[in-house]
N, C-alpha and C. Protein backbone atom coordinates (compact mmCIF):
# COMPACT_ATOMS: atom_id res chain seq x y z
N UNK A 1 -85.87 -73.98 -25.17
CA UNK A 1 -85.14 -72.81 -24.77
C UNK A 1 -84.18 -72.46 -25.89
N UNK A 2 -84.23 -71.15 -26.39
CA UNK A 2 -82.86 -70.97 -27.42
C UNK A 2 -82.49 -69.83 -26.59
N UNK A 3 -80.84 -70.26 -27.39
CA UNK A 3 -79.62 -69.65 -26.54
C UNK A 3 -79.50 -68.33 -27.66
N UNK A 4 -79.61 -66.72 -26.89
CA UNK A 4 -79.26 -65.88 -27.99
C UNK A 4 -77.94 -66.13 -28.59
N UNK A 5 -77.33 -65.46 -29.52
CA UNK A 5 -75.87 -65.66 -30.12
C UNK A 5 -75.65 -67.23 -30.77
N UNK A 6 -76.40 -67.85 -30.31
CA UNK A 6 -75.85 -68.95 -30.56
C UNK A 6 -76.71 -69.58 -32.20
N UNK A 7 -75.69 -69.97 -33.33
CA UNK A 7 -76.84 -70.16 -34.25
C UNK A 7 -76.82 -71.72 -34.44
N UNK A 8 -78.75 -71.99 -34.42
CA UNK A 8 -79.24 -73.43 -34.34
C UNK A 8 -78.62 -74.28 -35.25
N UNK A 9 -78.52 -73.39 -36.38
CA UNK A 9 -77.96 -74.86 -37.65
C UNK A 9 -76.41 -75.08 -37.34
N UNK A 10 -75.24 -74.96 -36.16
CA UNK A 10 -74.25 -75.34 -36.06
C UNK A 10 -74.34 -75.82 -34.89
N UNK A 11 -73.43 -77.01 -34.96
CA UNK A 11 -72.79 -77.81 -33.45
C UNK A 11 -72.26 -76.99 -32.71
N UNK A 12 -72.78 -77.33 -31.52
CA UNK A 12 -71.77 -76.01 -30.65
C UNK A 12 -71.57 -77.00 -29.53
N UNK A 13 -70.72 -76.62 -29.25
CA UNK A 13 -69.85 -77.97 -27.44
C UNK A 13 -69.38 -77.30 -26.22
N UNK A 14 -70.33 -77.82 -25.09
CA UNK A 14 -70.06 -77.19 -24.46
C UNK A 14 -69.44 -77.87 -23.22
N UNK A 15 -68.93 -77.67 -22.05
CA UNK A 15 -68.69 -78.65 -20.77
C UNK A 15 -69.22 -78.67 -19.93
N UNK A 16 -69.74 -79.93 -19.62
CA UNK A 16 -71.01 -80.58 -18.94
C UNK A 16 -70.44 -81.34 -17.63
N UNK A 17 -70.98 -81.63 -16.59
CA UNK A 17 -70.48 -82.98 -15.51
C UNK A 17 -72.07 -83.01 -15.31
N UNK A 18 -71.85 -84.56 -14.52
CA UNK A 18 -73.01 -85.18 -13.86
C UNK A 18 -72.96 -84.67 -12.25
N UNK A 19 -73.79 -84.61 -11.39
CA UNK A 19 -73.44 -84.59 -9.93
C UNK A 19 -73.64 -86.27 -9.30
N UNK A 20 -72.47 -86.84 -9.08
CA UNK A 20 -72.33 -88.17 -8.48
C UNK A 20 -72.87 -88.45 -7.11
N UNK A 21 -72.99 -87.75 -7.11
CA UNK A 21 -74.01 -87.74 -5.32
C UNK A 21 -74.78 -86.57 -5.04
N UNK A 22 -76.19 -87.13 -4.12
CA UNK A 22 -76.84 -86.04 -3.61
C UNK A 22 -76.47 -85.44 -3.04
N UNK A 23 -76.98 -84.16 -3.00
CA UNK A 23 -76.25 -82.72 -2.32
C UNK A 23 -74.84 -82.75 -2.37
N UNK A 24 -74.60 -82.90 -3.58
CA UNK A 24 -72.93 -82.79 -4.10
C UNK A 24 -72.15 -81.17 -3.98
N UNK A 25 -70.77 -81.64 -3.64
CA UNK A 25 -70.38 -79.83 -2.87
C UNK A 25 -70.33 -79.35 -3.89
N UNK A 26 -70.58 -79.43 -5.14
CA UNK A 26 -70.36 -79.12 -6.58
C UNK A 26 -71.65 -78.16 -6.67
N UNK A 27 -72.54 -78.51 -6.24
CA UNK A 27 -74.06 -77.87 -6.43
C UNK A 27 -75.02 -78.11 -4.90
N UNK A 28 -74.78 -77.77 -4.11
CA UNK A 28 -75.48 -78.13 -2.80
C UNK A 28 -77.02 -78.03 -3.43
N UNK A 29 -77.87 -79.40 -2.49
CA UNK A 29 -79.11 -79.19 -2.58
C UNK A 29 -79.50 -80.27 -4.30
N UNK A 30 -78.84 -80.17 -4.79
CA UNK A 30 -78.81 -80.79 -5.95
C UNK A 30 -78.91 -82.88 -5.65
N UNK A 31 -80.06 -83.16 -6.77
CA UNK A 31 -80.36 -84.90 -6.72
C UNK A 31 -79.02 -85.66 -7.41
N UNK A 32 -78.50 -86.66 -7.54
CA UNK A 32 -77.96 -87.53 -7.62
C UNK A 32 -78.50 -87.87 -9.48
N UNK A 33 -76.97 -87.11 -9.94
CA UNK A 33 -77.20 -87.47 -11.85
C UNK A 33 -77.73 -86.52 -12.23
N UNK A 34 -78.15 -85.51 -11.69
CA UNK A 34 -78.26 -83.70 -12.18
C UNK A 34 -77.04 -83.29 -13.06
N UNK A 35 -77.76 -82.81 -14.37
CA UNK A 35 -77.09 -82.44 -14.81
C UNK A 35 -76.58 -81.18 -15.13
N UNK A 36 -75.46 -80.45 -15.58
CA UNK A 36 -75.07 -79.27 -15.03
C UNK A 36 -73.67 -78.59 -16.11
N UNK A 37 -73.79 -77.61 -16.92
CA UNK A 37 -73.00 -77.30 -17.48
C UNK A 37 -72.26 -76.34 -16.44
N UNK A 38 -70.76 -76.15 -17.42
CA UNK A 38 -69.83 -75.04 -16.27
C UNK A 38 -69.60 -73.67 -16.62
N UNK A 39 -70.26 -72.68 -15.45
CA UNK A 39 -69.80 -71.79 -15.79
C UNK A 39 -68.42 -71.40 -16.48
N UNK A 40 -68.55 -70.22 -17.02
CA UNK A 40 -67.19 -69.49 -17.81
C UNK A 40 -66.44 -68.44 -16.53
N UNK A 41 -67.14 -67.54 -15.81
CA UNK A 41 -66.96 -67.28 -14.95
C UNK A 41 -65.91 -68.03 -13.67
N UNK A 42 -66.87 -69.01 -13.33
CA UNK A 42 -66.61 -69.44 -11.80
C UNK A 42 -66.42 -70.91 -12.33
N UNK A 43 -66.06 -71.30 -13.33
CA UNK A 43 -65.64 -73.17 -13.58
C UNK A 43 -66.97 -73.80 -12.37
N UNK A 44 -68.10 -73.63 -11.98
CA UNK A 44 -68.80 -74.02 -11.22
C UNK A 44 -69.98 -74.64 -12.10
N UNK A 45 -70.46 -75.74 -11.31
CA UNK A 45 -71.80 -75.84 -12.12
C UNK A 45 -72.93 -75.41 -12.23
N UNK A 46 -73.32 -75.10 -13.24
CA UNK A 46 -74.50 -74.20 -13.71
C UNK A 46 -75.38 -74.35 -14.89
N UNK A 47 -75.84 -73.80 -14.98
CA UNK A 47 -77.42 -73.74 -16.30
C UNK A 47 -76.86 -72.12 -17.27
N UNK A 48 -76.04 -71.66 -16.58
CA UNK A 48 -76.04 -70.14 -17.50
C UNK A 48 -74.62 -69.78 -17.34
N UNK A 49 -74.25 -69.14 -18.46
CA UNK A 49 -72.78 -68.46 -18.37
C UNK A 49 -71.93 -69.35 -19.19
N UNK A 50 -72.16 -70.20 -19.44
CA UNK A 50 -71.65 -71.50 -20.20
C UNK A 50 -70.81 -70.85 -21.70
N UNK A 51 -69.65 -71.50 -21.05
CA UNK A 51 -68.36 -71.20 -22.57
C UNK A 51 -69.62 -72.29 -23.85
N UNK A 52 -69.13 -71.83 -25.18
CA UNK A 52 -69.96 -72.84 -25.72
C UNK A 52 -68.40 -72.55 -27.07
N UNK A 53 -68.28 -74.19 -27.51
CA UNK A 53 -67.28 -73.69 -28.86
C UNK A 53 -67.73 -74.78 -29.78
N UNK A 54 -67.30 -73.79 -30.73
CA UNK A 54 -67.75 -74.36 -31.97
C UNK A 54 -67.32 -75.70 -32.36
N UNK A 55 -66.03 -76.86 -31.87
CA UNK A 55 -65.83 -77.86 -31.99
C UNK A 55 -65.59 -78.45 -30.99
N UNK A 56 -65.38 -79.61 -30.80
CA UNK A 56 -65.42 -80.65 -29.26
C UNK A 56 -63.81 -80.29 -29.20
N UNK A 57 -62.62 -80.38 -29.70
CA UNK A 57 -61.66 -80.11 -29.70
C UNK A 57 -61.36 -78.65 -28.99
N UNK A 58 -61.65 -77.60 -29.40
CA UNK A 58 -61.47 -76.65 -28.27
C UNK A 58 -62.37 -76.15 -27.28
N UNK A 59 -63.60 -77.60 -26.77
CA UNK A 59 -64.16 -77.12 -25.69
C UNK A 59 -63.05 -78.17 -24.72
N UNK A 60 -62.22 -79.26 -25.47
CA UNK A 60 -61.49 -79.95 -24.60
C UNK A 60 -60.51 -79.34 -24.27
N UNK A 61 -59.73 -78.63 -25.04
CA UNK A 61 -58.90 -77.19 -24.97
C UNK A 61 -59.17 -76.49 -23.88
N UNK A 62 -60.24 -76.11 -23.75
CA UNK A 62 -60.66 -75.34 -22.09
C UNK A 62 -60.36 -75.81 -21.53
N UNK A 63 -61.23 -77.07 -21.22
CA UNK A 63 -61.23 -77.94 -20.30
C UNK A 63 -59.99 -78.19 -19.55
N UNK A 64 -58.91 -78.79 -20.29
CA UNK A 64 -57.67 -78.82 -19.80
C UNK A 64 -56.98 -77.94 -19.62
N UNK A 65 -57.43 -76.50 -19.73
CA UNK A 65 -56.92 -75.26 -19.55
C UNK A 65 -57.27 -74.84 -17.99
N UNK A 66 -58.17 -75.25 -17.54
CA UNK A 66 -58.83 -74.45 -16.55
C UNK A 66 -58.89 -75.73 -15.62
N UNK A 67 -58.62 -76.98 -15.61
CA UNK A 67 -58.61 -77.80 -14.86
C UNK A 67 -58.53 -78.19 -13.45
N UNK A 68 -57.64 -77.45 -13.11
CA UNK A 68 -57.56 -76.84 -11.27
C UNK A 68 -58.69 -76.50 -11.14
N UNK A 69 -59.10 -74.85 -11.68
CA UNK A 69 -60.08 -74.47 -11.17
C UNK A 69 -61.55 -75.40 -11.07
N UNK A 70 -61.26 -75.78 -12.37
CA UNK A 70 -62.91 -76.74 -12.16
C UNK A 70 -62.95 -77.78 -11.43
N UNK A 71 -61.65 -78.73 -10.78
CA UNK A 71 -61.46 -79.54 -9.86
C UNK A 71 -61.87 -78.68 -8.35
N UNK A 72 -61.75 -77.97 -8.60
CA UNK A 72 -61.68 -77.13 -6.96
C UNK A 72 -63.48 -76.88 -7.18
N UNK A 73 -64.06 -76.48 -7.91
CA UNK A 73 -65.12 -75.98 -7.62
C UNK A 73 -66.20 -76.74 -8.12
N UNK A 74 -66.09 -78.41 -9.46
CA UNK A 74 -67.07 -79.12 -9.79
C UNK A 74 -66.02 -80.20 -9.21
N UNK A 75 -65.96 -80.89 -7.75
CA UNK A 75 -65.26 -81.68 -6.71
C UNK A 75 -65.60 -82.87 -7.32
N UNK A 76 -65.27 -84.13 -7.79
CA UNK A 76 -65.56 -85.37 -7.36
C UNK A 76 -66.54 -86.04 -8.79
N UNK A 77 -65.99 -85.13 -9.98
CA UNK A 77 -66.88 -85.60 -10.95
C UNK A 77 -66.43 -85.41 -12.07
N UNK A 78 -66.18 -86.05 -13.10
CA UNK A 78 -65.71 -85.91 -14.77
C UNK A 78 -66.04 -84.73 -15.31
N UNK A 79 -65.51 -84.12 -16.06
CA UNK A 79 -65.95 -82.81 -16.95
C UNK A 79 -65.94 -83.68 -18.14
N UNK A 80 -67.14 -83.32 -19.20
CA UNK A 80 -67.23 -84.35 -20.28
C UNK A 80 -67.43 -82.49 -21.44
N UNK A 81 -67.02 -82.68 -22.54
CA UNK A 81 -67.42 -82.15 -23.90
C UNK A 81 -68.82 -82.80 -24.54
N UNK A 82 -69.48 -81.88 -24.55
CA UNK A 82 -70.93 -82.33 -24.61
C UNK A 82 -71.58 -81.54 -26.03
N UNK A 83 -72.55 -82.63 -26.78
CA UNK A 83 -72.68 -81.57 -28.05
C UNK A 83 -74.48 -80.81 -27.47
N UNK A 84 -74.07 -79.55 -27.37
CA UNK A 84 -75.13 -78.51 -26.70
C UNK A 84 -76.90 -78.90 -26.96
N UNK A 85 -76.94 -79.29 -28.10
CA UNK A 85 -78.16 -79.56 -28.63
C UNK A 85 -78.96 -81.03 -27.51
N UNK A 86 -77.92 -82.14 -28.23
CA UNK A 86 -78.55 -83.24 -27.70
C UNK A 86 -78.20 -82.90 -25.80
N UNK A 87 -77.79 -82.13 -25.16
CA UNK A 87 -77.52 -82.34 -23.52
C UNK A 87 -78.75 -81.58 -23.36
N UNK A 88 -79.06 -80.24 -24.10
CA UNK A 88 -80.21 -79.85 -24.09
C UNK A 88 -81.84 -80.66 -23.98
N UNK A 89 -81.32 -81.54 -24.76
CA UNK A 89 -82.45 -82.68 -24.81
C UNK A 89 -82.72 -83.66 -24.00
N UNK A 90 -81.41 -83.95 -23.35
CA UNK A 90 -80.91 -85.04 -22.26
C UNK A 90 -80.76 -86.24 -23.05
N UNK A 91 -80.01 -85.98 -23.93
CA UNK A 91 -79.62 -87.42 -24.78
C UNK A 91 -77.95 -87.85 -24.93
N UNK A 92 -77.43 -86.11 -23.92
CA UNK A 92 -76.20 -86.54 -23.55
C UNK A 92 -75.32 -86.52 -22.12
């Protein structure tokens, strides 16, 4: 899958969680270790809409920016800085 805007020869980081349980309120319907980037929109987990930044440093910057919200809406699970390529691959 390539991401438009986004160019292949640079690292790009984006924020990722695992879902720690099946049918997690984070993603209803969802298996146990699904993985799931966060919307930009709705801090929710998702496959699309995804903030993406150019260094792990200001996707952690978000992260701790928006922290409430993504506690309220990805419930019961780590937000990790993830490098886009290898999560793509599932190697992260």
């Amino acid at each position: 899958m390539e991401e438009p805007g986004l160019d292949p020869g640079h690292d790009w980081w984006v924020p990722a969680v695992t879902a720690p349980c099946r049918d997690w309120a984070g993603m209803p319907g969802c298996r146990k270790g699904a993985r799931y980037l966060l919307s930009a929109a709705t801090y929710s987990a998702s496959t699309r809409d995804y903030p993406a930044f150019e260094s792990r440093a200001a996707c952690l910057q978000w992260i701790m920016r928006h922290r409430a919200e993504i506690a309220r809406a990805a419930p019961g699970t780590p937000v990790r800085a993830v490098d886009l390529a290898r999560w793509m691959l599932g190697l992260s």
